[in-house]
Protein backbone atom coordinates (compact mmCIF):
# COMPACT_ATOMS: atom_id res chain seq x y z
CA UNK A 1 90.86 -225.30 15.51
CA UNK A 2 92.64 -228.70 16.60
CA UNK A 3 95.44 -226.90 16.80
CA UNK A 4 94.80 -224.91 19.61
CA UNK A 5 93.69 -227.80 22.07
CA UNK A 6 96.71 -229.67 20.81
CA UNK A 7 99.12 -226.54 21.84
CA UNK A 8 97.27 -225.80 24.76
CA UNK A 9 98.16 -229.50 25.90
CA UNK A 10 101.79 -229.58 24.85
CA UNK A 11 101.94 -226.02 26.92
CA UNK A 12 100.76 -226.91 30.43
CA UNK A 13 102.96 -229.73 30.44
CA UNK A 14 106.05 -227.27 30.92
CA UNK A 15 106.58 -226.20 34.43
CA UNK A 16 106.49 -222.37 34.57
CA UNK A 17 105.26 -221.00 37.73
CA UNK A 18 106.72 -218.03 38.99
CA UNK A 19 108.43 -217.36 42.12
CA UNK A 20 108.83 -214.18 44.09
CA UNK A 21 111.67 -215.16 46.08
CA UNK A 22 114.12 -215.04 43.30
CA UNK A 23 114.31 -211.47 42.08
CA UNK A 24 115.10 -212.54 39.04
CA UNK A 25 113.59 -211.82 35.35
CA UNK A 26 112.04 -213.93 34.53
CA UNK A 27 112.01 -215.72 37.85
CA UNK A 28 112.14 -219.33 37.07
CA UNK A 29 114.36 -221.19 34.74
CA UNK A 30 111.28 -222.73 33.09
CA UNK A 31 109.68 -219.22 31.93
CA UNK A 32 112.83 -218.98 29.85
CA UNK A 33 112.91 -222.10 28.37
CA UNK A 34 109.28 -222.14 27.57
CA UNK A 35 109.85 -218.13 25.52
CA UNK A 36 113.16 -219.84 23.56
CA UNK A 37 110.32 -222.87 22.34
CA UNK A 38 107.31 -220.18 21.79
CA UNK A 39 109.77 -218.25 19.58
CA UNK A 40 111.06 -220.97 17.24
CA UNK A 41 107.43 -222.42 16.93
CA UNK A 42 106.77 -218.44 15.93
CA UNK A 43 109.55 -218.62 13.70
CA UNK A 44 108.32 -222.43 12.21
CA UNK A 45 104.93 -221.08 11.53
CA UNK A 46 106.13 -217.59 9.42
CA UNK A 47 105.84 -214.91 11.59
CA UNK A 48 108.66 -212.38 11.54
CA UNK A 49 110.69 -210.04 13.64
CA UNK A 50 110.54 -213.04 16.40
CA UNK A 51 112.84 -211.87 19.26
CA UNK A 52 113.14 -213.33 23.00
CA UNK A 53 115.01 -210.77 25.37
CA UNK A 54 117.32 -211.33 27.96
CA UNK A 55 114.34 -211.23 29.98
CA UNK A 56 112.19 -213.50 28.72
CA UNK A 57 109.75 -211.16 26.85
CA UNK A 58 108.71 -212.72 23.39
CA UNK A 59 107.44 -210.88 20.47
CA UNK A 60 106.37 -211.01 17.04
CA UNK A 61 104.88 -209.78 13.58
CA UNK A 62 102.12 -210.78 11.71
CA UNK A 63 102.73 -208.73 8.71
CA UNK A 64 100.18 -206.68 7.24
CA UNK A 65 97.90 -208.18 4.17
CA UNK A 66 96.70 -204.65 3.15
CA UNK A 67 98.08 -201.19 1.72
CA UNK A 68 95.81 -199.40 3.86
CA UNK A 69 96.98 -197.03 6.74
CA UNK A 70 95.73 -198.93 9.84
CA UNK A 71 96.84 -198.88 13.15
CA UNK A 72 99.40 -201.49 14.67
CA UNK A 73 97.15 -203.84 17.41
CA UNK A 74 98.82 -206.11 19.31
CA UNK A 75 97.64 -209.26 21.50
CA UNK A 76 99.24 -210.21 25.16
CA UNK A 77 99.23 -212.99 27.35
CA UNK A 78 101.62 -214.01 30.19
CA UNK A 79 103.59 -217.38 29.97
CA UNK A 80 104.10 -218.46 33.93
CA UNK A 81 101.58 -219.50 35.93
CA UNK A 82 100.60 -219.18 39.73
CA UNK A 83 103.12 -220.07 42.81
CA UNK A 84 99.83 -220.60 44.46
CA UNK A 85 99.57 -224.35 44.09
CA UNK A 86 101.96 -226.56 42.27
CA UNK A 87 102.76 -226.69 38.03
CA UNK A 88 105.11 -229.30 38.13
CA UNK A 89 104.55 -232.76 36.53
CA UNK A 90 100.66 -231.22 34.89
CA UNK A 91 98.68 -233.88 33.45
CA UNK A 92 96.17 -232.61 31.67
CA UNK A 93 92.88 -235.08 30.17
CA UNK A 94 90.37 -234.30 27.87
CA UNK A 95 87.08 -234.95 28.48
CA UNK A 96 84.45 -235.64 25.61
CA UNK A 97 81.10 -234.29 25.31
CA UNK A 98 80.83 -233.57 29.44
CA UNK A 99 77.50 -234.64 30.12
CA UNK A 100 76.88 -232.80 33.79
CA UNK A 101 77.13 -233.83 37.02
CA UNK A 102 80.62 -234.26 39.01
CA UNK A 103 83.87 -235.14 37.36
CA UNK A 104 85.95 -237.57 38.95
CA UNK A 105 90.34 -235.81 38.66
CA UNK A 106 91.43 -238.23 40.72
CA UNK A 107 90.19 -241.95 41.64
CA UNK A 108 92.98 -242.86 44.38
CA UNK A 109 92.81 -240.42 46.03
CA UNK A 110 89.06 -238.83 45.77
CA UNK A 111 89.87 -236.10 44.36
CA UNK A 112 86.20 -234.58 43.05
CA UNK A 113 85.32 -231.70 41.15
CA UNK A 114 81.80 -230.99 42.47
CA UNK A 115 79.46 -229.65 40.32
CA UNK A 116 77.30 -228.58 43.71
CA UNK A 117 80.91 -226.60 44.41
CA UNK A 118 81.54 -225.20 41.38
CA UNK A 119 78.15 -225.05 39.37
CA UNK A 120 79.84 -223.15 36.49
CA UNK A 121 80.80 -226.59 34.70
CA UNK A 122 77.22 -227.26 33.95
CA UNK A 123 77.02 -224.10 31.74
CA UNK A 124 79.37 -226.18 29.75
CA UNK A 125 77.25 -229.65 29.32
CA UNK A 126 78.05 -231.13 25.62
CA UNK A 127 81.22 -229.67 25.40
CA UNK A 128 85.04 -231.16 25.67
CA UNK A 129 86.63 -229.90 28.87
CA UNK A 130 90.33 -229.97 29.86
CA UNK A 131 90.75 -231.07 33.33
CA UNK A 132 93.79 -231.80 36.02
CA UNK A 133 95.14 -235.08 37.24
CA UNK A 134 93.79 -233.32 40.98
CA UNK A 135 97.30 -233.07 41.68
CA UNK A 136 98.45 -229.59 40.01
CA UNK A 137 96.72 -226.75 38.53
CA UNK A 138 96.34 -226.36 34.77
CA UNK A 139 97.81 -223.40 33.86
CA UNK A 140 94.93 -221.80 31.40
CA UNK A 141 95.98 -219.07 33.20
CA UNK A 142 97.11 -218.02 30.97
CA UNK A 143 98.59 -220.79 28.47
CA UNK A 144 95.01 -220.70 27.29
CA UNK A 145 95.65 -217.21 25.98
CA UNK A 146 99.15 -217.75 25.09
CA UNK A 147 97.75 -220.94 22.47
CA UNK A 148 94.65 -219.32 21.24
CA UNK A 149 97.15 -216.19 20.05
CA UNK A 150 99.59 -218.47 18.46
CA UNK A 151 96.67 -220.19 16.64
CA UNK A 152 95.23 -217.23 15.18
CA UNK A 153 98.37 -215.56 14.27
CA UNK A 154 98.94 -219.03 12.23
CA UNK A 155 95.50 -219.06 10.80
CA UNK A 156 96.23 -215.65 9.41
CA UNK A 157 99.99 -216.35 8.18
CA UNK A 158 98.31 -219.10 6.27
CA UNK A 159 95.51 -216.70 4.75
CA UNK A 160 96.90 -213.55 3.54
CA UNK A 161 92.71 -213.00 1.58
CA UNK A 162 92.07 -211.67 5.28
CA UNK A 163 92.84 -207.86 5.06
CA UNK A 164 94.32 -206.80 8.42
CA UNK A 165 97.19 -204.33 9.71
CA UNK A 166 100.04 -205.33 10.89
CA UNK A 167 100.43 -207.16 14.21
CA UNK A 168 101.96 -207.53 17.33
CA UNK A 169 102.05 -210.10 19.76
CA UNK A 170 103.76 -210.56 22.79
CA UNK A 171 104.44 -213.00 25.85
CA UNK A 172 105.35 -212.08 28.71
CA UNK A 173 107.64 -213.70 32.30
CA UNK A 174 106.08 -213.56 35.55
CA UNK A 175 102.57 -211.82 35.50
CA UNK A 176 101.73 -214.04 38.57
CA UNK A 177 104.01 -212.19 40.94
CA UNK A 178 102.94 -208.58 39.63
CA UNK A 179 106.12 -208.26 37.75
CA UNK A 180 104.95 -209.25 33.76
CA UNK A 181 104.97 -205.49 32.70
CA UNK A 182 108.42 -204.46 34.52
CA UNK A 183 110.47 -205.25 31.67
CA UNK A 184 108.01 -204.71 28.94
CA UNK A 185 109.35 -202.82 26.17
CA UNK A 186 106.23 -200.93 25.34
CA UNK A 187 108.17 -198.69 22.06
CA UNK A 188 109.68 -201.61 21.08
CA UNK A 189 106.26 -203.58 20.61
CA UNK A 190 105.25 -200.47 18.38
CA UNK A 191 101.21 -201.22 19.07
CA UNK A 192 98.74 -198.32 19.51
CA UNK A 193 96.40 -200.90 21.59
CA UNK A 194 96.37 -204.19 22.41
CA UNK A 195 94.53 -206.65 24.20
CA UNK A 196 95.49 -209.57 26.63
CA UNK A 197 93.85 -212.44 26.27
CA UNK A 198 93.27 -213.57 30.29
CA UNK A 199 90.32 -213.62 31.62
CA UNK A 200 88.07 -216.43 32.29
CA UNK A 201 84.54 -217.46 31.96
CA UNK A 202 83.85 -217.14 27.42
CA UNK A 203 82.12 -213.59 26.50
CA UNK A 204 84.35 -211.75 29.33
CA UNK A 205 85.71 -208.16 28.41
CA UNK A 206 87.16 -205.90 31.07
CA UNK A 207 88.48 -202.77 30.61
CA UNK A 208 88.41 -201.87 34.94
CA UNK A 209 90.66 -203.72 37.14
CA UNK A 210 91.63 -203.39 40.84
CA UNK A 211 93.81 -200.16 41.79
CA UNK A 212 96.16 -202.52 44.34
CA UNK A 213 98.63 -202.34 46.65
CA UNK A 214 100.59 -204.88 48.89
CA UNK A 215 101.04 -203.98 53.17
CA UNK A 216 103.61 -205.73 55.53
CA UNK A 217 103.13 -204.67 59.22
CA UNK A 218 105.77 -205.78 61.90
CA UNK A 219 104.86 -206.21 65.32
CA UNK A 220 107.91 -206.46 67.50
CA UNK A 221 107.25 -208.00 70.84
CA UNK A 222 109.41 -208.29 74.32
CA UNK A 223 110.03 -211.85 75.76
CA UNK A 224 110.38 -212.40 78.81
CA UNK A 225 110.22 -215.84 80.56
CA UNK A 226 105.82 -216.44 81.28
CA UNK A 227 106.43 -216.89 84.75
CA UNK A 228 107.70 -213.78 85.88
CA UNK A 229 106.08 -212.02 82.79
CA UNK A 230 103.60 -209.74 84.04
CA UNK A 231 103.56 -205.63 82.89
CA UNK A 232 107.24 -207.48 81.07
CA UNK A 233 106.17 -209.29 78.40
CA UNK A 234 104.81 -207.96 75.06
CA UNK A 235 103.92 -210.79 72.72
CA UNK A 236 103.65 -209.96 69.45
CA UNK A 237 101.68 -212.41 68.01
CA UNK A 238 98.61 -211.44 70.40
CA UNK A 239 99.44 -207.88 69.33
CA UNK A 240 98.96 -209.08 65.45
CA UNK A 241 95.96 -210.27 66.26
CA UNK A 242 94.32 -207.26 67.91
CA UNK A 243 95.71 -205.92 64.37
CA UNK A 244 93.69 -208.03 62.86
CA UNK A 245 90.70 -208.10 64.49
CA UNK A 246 90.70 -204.43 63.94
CA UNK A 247 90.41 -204.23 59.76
CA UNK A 248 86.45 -204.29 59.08
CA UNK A 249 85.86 -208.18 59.53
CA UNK A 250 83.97 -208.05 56.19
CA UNK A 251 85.58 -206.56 54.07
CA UNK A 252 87.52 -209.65 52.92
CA UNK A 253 87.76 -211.57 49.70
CA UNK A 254 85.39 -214.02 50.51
CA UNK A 255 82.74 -212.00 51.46
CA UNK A 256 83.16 -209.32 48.83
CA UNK A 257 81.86 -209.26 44.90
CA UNK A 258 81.45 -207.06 41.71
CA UNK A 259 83.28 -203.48 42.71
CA UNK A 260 83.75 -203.96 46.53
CA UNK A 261 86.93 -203.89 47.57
CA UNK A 262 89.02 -205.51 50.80
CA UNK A 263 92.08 -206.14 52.65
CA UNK A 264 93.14 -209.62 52.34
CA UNK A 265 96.01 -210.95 54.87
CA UNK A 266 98.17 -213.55 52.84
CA UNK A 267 100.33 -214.32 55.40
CA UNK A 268 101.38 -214.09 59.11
CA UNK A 269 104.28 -215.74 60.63
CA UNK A 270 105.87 -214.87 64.06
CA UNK A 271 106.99 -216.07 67.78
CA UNK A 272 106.40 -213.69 70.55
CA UNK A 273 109.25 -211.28 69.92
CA UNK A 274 108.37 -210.61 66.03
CA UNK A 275 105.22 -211.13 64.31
CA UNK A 276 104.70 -210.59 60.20
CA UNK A 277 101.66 -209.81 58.47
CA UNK A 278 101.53 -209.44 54.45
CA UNK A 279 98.13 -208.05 53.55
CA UNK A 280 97.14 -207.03 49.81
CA UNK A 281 94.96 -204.00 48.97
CA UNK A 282 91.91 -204.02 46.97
CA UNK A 283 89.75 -201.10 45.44
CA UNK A 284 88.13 -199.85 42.27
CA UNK A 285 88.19 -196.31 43.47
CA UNK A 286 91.12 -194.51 44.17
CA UNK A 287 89.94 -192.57 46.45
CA UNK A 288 88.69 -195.23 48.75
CA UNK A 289 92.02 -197.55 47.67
CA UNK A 290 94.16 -194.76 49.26
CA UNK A 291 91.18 -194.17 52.05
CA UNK A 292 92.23 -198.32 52.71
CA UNK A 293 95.76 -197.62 52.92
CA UNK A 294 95.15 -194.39 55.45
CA UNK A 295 92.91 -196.78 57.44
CA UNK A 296 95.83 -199.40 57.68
CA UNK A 297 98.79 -196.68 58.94
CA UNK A 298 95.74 -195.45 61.09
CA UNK A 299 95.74 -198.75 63.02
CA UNK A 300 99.71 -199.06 63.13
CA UNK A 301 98.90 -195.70 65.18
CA UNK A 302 97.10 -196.74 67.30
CA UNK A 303 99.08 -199.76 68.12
CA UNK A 304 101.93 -198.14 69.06
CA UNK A 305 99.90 -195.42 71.11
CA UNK A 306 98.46 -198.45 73.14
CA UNK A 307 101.49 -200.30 73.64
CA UNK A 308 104.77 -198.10 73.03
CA UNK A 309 106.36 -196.11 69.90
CA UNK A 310 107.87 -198.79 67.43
CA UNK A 311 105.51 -201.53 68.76
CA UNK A 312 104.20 -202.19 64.66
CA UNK A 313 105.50 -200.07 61.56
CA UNK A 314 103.84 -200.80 58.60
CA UNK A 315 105.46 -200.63 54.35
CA UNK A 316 102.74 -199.60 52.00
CA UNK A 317 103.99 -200.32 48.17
CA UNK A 318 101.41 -199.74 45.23
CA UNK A 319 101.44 -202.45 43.08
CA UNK A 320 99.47 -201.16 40.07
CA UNK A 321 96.15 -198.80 38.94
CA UNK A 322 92.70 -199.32 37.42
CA UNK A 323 93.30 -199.15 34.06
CA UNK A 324 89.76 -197.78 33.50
CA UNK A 325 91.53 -194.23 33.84
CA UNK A 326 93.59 -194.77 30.44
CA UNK A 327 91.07 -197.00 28.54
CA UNK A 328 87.99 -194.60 28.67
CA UNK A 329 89.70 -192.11 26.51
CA UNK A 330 90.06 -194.59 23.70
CA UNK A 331 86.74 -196.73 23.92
CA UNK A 332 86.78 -197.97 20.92
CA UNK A 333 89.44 -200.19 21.77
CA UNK A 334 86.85 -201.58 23.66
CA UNK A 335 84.44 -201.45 21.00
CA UNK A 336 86.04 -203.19 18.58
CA UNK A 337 86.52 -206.57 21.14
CA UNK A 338 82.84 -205.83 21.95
CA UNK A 339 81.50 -206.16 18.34
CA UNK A 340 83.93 -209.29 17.55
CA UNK A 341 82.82 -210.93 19.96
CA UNK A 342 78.73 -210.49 18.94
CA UNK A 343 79.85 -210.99 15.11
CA UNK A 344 81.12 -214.47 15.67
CA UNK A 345 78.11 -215.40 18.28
CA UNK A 346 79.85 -214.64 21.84
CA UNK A 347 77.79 -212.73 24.40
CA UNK A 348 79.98 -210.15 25.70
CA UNK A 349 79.86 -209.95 29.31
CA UNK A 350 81.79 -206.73 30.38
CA UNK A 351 82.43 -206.47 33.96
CA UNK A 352 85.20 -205.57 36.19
CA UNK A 353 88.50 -207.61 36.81
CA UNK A 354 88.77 -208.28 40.36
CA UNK A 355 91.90 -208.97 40.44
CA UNK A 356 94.80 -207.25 37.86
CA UNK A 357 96.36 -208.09 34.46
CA UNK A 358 99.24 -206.99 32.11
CA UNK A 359 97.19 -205.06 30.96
CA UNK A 360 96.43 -202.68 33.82
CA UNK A 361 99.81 -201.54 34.15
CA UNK A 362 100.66 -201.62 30.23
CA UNK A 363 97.89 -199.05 29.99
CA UNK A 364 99.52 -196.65 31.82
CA UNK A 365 102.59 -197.21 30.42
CA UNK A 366 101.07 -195.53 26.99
CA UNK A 367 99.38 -198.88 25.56
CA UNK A 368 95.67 -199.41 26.35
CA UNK A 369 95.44 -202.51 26.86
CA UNK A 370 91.65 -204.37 28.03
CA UNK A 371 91.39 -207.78 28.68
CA UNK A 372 89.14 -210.46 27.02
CA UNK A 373 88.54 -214.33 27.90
CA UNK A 374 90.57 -217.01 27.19
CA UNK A 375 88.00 -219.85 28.49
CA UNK A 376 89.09 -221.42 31.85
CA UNK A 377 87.70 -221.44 35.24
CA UNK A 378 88.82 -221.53 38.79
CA UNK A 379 92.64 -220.32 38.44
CA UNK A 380 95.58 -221.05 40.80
CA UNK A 381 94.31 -224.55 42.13
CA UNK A 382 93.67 -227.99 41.57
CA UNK A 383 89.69 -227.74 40.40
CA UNK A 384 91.10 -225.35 37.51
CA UNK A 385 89.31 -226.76 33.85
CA UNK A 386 88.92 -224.95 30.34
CA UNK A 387 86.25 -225.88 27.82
CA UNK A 388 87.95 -226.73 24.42
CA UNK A 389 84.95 -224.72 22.58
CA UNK A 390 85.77 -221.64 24.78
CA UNK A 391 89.41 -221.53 23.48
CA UNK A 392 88.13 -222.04 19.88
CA UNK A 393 85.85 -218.98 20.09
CA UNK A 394 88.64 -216.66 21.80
CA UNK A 395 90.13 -217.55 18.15
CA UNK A 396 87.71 -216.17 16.47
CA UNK A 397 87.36 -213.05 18.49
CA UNK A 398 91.38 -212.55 17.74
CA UNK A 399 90.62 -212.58 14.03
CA UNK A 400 86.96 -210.74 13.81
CA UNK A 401 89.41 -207.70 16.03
CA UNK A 402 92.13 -207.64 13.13
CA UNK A 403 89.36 -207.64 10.75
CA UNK A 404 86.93 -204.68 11.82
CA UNK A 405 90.53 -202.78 12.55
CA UNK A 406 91.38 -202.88 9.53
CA UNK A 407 87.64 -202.21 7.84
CA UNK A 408 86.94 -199.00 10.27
CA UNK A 409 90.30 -197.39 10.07
């Protein structure tokens, strides 16, 4: 089990965020040369039919240990991390046997993870904790998932007594930007389920996600100089605004939990003549996810009834679906992660994803895929930790899966 901690730190340290502006697979140069190292460490440690695309998709075999007929299974996780906040230059530190309370990341410069902020760390009292330097994030999203599949698929290279089908894992470029699955080759992995291992808090198991889709209005304005600018001028950033203030003031990320969904406005960037917004789309339900989508066109309607045809247009784009749709058919999938997990002494906390995964779109490209934990807490930012005993236990659950697989089938 040292061995995952020990990958897990040797990981983060390579910079791998993703990058939208790009348009490139995979985005960044560093995805790349992270896959080309994950695939000779596969190679080092004897797994087989170890390939790294043009793309930057890795995969790779565990072979099989028994005769029986059992059904291919493969594990997932996603190599980059967030654009959100910076990756470069990670310094990740270890801390022994947390014993609650606040954790000082950064001394010079006061940077404080507060336990009044984020109370989840005291769940965790006793336990080692990997932590930032308060200057980057960590990355256990999802290099957390990424070393605890490595680790097991060693563990079970190196003891063939374990009966188990044969296995596929894969790792794949720029899940951060919504583009991990674009390139996926879903025949070539040859699974008939998988799992990704990215989700947070230990014991989590989600088979729902968010059904998502990402909006960018444009206001276009008139300028005309402010002294002379009355029944002229048409400023476009006071139009975004009124576009704004419009949406249900509520229905936003930070006032939304559990299966409520909301518009979230990521950015908005203008002048008077031309105003931007980017918003992102949120729903469980597909009905009310497209009734969100109607509601947003609705109010680019009534913009440019108010103020003038071609005042605001508005470019809807789906992102991806909740993969509840494809994964109820095949619950066992979900079984199987559900009775790991209580076999090697995990509560399994199944709840939805409120945000999306691999996963979600590899479902309904024919491989149902849910999502389990891989340990860490408070993604994308600089407060971002994992618990070492979290990681260990996502491990375990990897095996116990191959195991009952191959015992029920």
């Amino acid at each position: 089990m040292e061995q995952v901690l020990n990958r897990f730190l040797k990981y983060v340290v390579v910079d791998t965020q993703s990058d939208t502006d790009t348009g490139l697979t995979p985005s960044t140069p560093g995805q790349m040369e992270f896959a080309i190292a994950l695939a000779e460490e596969l190679k080092t440690i004897g797994l087989e039919e170890v390939s790294v695309d043009d793309n930057g998709y890795v995969m790779a075999t565990v072979p099989a240990t028994t005769d029986e007929d059992v059904p291919v299974i493969g594990f997932v996780a996603h190599m980059d991390t967030s654009p959100d906040f910076t990756g470069k230059n990670v310094k990740p530190r270890v801390i022994s046997n947390y014993q609650g309370g606040d954790i000082v990341l950064n001394e010079s410069e006061n940077i404080i993870l507060k336990a009044v902020d984020f109370p989840e760390v005291e769940h965790y009292i006793g336990q080692d904790l990997v932590v930032t330097d308060g200057k980057t994030l960590l990355g256990a999203d999802d290099k957390a998932g990424v070393a605890e599949i490595v680790t097991a698929a060693e563990y079970l290279i190196n003891h063939p007594e374990i009966k188990h089908g044969k296995i596929r894992i894969g790792f794949t470029p720029d899940e951060e930007i919504g583009a991990g699955a674009d390139h996926f080759d879903v025949k070539q992995f040859g699974a008939e389920f998988a799992y990704t291992l990215d989700g947070s808090q230990i014991g989590e198991l989600e088979y729902e996600n968010f059904n998502a889709a990402g909006a960018k209005i444009t206001v276009n304005g008139r300028m005309v100089h402010p002294g002379y600018a009355k029944n002229k001028m048409r400023n476009s950033i006071r139009i975004a605004n009124q576009i704004i203030t419009m949406l249900p003031r509520h229905e936003t990320p930070e006032h939304t939990e559990g299966y409520e969904g909301f518009y979230h406005l990521m950015s908005f960037n203008g002048d008077v003549e031309k105003t931007e917004l980017v918003y992102i789309i949120r729903d469980f339900k597909r009905d009310r996810f497209e009734d969100r989508k109607r509601e947003v066109q609705h109010l680019i309607n009534k913009i440019n009834a108010e103020y003038g045809e071609g005042t605001a247009s508005v470019d809807i784009k789906d992102q991806y679906y909740n993969m509840r749709e494809k994964v109820e058919p095949v619950m066992y999938v979900v079984d199987f992660a559900k009775q790991a997990m209580e076999e090697v002494g995990v509560k399994p906390i199944v709840k939805p994803i409120r945000g999306g995964t691999d996963g979600s779109r590899l479902s309904y490209m024919g491989l149902p895929c849910p999502n389990i934990f891989a340990g860490g807490h408070n993604f994308h930012g600089r407060f971002e930790f994992v618990p070492v005993q979290s990681m260990h236990k996502a491990v375990e659950v990897i095996l116990k899966i191959a195991e009952l697989v191959a015992k029920k089938h």
